[in-house]
N, C-alpha and C. Protein backbone atom coordinates (compact mmCIF):
# COMPACT_ATOMS: atom_id res chain seq x y z
N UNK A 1 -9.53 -19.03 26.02
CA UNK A 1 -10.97 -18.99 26.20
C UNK A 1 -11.63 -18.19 25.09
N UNK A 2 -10.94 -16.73 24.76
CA UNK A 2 -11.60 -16.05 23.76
C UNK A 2 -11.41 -16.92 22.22
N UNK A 3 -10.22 -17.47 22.28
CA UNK A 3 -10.40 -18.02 20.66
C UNK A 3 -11.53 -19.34 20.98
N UNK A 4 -11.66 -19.99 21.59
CA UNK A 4 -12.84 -20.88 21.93
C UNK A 4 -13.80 -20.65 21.15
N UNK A 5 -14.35 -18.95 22.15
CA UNK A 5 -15.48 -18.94 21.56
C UNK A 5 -15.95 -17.92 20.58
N UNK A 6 -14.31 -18.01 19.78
CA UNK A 6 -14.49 -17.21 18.26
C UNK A 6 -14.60 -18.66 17.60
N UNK A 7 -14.42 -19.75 17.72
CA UNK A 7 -14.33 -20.92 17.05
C UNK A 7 -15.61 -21.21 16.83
N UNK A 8 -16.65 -20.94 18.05
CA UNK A 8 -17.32 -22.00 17.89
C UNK A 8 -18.49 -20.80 17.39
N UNK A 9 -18.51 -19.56 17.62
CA UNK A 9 -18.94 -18.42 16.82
C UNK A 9 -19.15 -18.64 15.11
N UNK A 10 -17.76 -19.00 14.79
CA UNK A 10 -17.54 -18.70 13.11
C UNK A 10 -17.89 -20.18 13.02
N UNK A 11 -18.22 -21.25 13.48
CA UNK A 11 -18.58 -22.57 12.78
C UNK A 11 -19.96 -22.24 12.73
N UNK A 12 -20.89 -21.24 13.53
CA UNK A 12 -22.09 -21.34 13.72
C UNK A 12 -22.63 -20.55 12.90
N UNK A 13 -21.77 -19.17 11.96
CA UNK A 13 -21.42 -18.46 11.05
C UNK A 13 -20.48 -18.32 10.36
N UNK A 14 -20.84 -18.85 9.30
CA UNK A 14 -19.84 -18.92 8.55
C UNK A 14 -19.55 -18.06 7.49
N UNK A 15 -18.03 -17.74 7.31
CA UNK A 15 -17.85 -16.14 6.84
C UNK A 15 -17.89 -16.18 5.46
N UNK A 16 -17.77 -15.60 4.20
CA UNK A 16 -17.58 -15.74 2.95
C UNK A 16 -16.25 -15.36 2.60
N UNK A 17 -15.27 -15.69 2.03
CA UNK A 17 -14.01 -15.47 1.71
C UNK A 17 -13.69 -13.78 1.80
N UNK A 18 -15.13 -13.19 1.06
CA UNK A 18 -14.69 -11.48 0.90
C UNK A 18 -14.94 -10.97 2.17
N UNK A 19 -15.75 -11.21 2.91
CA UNK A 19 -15.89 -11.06 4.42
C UNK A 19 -14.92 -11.16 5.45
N UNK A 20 -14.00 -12.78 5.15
CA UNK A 20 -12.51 -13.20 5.66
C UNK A 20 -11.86 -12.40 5.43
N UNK A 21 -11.20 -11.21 4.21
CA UNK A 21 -10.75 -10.65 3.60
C UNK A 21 -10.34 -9.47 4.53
N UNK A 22 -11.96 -8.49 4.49
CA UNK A 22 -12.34 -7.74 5.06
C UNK A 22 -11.90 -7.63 6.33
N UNK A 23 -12.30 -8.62 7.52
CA UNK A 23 -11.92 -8.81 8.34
C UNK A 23 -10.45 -9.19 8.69
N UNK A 24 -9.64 -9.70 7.88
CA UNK A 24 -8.28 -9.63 7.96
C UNK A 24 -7.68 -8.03 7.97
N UNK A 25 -8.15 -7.48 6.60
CA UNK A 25 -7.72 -5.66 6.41
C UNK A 25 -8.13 -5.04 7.49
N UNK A 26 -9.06 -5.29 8.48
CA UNK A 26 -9.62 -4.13 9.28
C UNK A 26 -8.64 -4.80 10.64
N UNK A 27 -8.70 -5.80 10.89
CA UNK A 27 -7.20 -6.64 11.88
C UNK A 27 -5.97 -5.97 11.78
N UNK A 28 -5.46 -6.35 10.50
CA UNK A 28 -4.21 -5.38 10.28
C UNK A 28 -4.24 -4.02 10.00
N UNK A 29 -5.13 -3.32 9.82
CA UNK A 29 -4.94 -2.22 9.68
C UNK A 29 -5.09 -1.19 11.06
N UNK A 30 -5.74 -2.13 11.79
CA UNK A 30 -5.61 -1.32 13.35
C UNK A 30 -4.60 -1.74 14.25
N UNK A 31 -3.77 -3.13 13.53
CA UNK A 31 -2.67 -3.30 14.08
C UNK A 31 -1.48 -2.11 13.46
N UNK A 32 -1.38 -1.57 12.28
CA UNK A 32 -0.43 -0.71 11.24
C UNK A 32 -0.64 0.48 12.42
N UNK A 33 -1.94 0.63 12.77
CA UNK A 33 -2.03 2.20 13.25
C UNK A 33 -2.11 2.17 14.78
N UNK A 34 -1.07 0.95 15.60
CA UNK A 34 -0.86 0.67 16.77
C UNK A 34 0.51 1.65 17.16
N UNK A 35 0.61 2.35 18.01
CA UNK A 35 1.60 3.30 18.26
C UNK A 35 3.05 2.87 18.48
N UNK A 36 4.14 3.01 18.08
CA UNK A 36 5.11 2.34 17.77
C UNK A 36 4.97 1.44 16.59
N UNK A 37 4.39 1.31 15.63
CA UNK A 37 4.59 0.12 14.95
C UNK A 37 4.75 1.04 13.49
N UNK A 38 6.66 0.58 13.15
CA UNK A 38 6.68 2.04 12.02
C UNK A 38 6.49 0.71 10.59
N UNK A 39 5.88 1.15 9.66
CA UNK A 39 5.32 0.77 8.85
C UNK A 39 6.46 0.52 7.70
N UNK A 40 7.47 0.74 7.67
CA UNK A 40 8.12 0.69 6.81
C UNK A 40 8.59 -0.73 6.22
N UNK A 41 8.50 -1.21 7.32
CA UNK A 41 9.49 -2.36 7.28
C UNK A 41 8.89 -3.69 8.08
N UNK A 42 7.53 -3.63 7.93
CA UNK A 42 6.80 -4.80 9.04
C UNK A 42 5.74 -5.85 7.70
N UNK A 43 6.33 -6.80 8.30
CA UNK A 43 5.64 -7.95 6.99
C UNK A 43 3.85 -7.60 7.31
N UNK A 44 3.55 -7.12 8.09
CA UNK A 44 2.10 -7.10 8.31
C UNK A 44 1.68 -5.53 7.13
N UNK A 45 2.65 -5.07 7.35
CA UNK A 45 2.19 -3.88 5.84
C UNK A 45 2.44 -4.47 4.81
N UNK A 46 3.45 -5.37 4.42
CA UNK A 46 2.96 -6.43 3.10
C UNK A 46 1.65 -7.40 3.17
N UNK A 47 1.32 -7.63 4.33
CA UNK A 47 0.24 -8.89 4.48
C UNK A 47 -1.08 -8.00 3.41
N UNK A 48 -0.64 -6.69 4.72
CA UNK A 48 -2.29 -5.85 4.31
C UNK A 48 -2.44 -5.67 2.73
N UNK A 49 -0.91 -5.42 2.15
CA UNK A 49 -1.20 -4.56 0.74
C UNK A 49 -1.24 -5.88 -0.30
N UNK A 50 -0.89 -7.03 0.31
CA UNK A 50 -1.65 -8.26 -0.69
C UNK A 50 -2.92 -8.29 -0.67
N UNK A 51 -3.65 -8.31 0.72
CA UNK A 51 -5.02 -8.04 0.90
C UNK A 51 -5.83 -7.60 -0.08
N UNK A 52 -5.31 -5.73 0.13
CA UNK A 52 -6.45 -5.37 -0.33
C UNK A 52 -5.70 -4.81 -2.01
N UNK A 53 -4.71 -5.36 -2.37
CA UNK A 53 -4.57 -5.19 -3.98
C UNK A 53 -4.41 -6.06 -4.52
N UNK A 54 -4.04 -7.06 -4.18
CA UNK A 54 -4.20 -8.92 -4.93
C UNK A 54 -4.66 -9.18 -5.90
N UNK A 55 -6.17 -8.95 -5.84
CA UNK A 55 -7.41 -9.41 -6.73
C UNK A 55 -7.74 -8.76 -7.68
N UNK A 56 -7.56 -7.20 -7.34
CA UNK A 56 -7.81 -5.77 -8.23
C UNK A 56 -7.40 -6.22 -9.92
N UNK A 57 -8.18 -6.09 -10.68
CA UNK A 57 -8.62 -6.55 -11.90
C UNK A 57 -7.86 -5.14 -12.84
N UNK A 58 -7.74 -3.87 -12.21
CA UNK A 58 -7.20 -2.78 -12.94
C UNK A 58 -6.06 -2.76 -12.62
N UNK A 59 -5.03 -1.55 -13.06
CA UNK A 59 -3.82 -1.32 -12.37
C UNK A 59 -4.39 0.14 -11.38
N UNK A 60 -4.28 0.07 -10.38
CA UNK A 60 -4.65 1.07 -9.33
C UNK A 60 -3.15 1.91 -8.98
N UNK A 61 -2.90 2.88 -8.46
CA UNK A 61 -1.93 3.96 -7.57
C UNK A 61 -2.41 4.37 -6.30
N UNK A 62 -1.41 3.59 -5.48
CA UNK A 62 -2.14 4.11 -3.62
C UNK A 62 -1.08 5.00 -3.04
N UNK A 63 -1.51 5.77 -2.58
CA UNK A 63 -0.07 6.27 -1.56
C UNK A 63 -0.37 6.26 0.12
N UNK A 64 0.28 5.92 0.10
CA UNK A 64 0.65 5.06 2.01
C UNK A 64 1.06 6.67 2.69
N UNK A 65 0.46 7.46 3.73
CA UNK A 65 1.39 8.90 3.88
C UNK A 65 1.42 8.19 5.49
N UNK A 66 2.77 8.45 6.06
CA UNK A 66 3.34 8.18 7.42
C UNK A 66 4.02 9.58 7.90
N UNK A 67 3.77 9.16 9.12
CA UNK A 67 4.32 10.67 10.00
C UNK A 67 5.77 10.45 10.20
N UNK A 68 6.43 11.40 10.57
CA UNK A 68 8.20 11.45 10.65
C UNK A 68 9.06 10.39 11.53
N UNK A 69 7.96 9.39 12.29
CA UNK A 69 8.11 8.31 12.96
C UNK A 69 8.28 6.78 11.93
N UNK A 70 7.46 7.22 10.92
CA UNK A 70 7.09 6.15 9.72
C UNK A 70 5.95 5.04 10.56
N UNK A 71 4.96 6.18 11.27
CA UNK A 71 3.74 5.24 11.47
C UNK A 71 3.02 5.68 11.04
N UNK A 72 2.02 4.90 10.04
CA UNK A 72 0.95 4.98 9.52
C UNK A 72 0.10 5.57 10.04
N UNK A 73 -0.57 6.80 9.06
CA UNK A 73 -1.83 8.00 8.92
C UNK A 73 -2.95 7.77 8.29
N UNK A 74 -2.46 7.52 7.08
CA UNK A 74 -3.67 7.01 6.13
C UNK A 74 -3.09 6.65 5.23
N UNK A 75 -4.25 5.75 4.09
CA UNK A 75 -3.80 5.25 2.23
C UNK A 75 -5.23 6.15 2.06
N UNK A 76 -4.56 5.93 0.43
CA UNK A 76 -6.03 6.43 -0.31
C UNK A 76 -5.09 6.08 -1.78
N UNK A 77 -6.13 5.21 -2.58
CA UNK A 77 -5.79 5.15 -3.87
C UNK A 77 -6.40 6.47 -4.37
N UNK A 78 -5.30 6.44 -5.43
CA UNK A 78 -5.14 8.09 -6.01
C UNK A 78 -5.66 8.11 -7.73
N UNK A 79 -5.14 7.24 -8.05
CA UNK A 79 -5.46 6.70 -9.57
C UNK A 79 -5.70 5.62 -9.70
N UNK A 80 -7.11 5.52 -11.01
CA UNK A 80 -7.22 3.84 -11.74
C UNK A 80 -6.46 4.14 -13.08
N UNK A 81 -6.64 2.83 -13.05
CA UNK A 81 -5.98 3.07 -14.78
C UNK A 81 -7.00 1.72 -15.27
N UNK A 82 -6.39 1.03 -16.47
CA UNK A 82 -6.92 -0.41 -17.65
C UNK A 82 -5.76 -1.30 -16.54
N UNK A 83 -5.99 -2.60 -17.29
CA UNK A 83 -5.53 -3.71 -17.03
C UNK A 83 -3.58 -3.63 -16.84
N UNK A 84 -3.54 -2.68 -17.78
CA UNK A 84 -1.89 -2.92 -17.58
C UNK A 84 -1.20 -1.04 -17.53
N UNK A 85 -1.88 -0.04 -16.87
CA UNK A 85 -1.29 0.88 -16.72
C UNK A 85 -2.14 1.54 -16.33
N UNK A 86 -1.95 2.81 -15.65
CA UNK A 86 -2.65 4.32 -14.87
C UNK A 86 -1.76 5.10 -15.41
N UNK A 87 -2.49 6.58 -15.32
CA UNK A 87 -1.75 7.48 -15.11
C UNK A 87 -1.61 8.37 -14.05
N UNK A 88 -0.52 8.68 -13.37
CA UNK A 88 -0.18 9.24 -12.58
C UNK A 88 0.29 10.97 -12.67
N UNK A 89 -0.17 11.50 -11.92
CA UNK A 89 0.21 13.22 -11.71
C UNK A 89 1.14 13.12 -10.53
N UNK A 90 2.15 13.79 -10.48
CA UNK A 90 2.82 14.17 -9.37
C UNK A 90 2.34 14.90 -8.41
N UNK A 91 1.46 16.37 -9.22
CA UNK A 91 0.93 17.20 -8.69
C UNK A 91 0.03 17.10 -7.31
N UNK A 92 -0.78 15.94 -7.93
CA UNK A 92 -1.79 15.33 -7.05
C UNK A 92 -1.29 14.54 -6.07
N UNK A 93 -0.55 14.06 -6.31
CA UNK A 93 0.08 12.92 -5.22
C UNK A 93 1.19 14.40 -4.04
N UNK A 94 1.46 14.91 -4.54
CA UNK A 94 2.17 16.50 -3.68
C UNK A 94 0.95 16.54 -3.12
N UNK A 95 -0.14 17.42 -3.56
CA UNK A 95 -1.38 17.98 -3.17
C UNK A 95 -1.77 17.03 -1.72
N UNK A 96 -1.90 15.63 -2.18
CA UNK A 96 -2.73 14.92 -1.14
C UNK A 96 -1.48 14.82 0.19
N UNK A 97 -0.54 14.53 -0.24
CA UNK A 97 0.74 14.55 1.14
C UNK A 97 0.38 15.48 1.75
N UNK A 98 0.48 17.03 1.40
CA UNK A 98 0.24 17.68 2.11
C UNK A 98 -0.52 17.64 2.94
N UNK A 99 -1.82 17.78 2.37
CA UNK A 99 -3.34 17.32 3.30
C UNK A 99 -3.56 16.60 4.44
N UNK A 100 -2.32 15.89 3.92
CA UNK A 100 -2.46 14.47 5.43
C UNK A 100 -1.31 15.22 6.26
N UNK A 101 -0.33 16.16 6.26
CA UNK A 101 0.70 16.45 6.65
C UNK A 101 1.77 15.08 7.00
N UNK A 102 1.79 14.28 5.72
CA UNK A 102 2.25 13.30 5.99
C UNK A 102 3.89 13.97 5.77
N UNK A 103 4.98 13.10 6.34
CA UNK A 103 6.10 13.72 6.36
C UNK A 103 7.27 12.54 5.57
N UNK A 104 6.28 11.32 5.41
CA UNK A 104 6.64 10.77 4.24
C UNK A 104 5.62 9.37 3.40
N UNK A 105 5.88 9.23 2.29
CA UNK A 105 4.75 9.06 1.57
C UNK A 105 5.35 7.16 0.70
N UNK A 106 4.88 6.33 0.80
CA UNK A 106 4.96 5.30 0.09
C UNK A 106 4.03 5.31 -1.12
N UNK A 107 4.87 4.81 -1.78
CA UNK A 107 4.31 4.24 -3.31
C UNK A 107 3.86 3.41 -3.44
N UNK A 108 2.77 2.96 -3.62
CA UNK A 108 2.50 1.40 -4.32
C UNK A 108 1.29 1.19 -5.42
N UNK A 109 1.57 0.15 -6.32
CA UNK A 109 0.71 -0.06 -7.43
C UNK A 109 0.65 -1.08 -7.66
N UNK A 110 -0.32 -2.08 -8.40
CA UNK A 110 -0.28 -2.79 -9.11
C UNK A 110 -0.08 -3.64 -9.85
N UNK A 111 0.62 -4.69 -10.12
CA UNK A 111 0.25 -5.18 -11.64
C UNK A 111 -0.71 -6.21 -11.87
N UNK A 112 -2.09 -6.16 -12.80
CA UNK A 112 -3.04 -7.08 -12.60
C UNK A 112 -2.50 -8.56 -13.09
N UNK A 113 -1.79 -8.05 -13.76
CA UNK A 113 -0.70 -9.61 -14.77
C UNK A 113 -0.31 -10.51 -13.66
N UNK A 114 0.42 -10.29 -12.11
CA UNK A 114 0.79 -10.59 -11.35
C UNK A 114 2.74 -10.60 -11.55
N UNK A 115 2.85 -10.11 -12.77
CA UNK A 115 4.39 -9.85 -13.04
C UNK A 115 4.75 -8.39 -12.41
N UNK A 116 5.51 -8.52 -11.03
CA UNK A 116 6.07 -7.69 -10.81
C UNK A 116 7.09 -6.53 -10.97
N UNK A 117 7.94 -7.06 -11.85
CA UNK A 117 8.90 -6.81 -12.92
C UNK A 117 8.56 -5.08 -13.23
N UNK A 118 9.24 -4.13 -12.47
CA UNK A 118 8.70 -3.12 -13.13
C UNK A 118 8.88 -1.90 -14.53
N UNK A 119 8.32 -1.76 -15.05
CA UNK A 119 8.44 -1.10 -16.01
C UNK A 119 9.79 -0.02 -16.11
N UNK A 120 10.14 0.52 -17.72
CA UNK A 120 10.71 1.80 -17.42
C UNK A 120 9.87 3.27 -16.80
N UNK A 121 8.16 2.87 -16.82
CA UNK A 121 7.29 4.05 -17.43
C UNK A 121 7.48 4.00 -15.41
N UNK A 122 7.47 2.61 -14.84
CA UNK A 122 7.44 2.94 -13.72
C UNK A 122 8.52 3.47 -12.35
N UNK A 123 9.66 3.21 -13.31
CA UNK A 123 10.96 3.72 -12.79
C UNK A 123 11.06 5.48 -13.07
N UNK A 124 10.65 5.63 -13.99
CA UNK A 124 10.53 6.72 -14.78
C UNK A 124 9.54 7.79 -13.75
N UNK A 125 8.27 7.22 -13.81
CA UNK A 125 7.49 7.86 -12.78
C UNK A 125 7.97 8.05 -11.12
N UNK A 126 8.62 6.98 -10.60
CA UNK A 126 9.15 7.31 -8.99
C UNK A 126 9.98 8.10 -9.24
N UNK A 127 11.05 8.60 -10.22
CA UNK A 127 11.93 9.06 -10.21
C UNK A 127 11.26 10.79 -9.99
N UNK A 128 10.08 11.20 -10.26
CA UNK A 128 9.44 12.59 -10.39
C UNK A 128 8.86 12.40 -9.28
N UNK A 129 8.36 11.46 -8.79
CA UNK A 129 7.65 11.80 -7.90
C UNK A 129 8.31 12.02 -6.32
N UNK A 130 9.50 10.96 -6.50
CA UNK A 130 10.68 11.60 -5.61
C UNK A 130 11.06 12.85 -5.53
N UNK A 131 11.30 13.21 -6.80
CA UNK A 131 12.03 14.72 -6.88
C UNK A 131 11.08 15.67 -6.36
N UNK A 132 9.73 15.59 -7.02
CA UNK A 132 8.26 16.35 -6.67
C UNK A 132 8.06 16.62 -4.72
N UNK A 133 8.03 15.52 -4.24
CA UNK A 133 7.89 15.25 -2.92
C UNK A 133 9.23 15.87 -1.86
N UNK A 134 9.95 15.38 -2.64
CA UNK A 134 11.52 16.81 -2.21
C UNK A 134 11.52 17.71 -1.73
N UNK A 135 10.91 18.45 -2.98
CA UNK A 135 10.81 20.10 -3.25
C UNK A 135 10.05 20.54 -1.80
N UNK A 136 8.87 19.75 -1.21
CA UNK A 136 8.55 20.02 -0.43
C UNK A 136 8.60 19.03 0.87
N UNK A 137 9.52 19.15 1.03
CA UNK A 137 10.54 17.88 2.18
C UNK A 137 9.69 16.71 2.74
N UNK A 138 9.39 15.96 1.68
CA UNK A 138 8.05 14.55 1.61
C UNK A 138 9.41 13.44 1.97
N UNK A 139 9.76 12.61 2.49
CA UNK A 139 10.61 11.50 2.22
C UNK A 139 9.46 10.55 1.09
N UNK A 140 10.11 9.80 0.05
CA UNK A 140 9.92 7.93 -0.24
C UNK A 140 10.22 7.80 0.02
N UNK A 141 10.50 6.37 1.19
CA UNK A 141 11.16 5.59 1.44
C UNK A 141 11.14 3.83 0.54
N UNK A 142 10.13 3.99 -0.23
CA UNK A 142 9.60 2.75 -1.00
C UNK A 142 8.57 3.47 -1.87
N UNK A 143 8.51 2.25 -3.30
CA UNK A 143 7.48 2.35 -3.83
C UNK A 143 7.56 0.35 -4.06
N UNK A 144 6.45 0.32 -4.09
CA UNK A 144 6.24 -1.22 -3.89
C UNK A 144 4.80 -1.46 -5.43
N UNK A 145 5.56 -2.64 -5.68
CA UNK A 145 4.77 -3.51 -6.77
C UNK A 145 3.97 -4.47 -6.13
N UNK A 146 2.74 -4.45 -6.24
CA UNK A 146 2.01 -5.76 -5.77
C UNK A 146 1.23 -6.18 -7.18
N UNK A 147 2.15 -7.85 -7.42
CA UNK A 147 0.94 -8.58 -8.26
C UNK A 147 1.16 -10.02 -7.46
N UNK A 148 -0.28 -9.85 -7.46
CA UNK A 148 -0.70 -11.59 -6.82
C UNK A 148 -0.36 -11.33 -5.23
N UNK A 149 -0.09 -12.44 -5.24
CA UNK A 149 0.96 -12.61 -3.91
C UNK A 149 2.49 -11.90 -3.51
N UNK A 150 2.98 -11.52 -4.48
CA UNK A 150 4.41 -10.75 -4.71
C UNK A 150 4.49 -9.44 -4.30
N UNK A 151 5.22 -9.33 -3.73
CA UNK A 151 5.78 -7.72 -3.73
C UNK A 151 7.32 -7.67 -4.12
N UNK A 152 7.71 -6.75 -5.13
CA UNK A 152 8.82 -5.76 -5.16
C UNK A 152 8.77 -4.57 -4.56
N UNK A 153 10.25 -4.43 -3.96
CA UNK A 153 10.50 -3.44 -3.12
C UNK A 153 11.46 -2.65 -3.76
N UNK A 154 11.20 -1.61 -4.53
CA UNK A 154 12.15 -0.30 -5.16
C UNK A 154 13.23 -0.38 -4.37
N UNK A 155 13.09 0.25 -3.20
CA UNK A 155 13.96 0.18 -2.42
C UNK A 155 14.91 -1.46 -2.05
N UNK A 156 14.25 -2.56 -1.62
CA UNK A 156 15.48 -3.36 -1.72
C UNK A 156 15.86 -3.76 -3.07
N UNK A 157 15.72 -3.27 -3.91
CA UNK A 157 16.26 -3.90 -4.83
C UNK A 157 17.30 -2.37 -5.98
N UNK A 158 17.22 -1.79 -4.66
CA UNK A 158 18.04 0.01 -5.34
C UNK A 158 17.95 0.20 -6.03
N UNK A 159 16.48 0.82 -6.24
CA UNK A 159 16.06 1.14 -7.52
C UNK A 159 15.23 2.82 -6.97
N UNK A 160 15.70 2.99 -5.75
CA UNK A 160 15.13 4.57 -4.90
C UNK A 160 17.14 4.98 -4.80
């Protein structure tokens, strides 16, 4: 009955793709922050992070911080960068974990190219920011590449 009369709702309004968008991210994202639902490992935290980094025209840095359950607290992109790189501080990315008292922290970035393929500069960088997040008992459990539609997973592909 309710999809009925979401049907006959959205024929009578009709949404604009960035609106569809929108409304997909704000769907899944109150599904991510549904109790029990650990984020690590649920295709709906890939759905979201195609969502809302897909299109992104720069290379952006988000960090995902999850509680010791690995359910989602908050994101917040941390850095922009140009078309094919950011720069990243460790410092800052420590700083903001804390803040959230997140107890562990996902990686994810970019590539506007849609080549997932990641760099040395970006192997190079998880490798500090692991160690950084350590020091003050942060887990990674992932840092994830999004171009296009694609995701690489550091982790399945043992590169954490």
């Amino acid at each position: 009955m309710m999809e009925q009369s979401f049907t006959s709702q959205a024929s009578v309004l009709p949404l604009s793709a960035q609106r569809t968008v929108q409304l997909a991210l704000a769907l899944l994202d109150h599904h991510l922050r549904e109790t029990g639902v650990a984020f690590t490992s649920t295709q709906a935290a890939r759905d979201w992070l195609k969502l809302k980094m897909a299109g992104l025209e720069r290379e952006e840095f988000m960090a995902l911080y999850l509680n010791q359950q690995n359910q989602f607290i908050a994101h917040e992109t941390l850095f922009a960068g140009s078309i094919s790189s950011t720069e990243v501080h460790p410092r800052e990315v420590v700083k903001r974990a804390l803040c959230f008292n997140a107890a562990a922290v996902i990686l994810v970035h970019n590539h506007p190219s849609g080549d997932i393929t990641p760099s040395q500069a970006d192997k190079t960088i998880t490798q500090h920011l692991v160690q950084a997040l350590q020091l003050v008992d942060i887990r990674v459990p992932n840092h994830l590449i999004v171009g296009g539609t694609q995701i690489l997973s550091f982790a399945e592909h043992g590169l954490l």
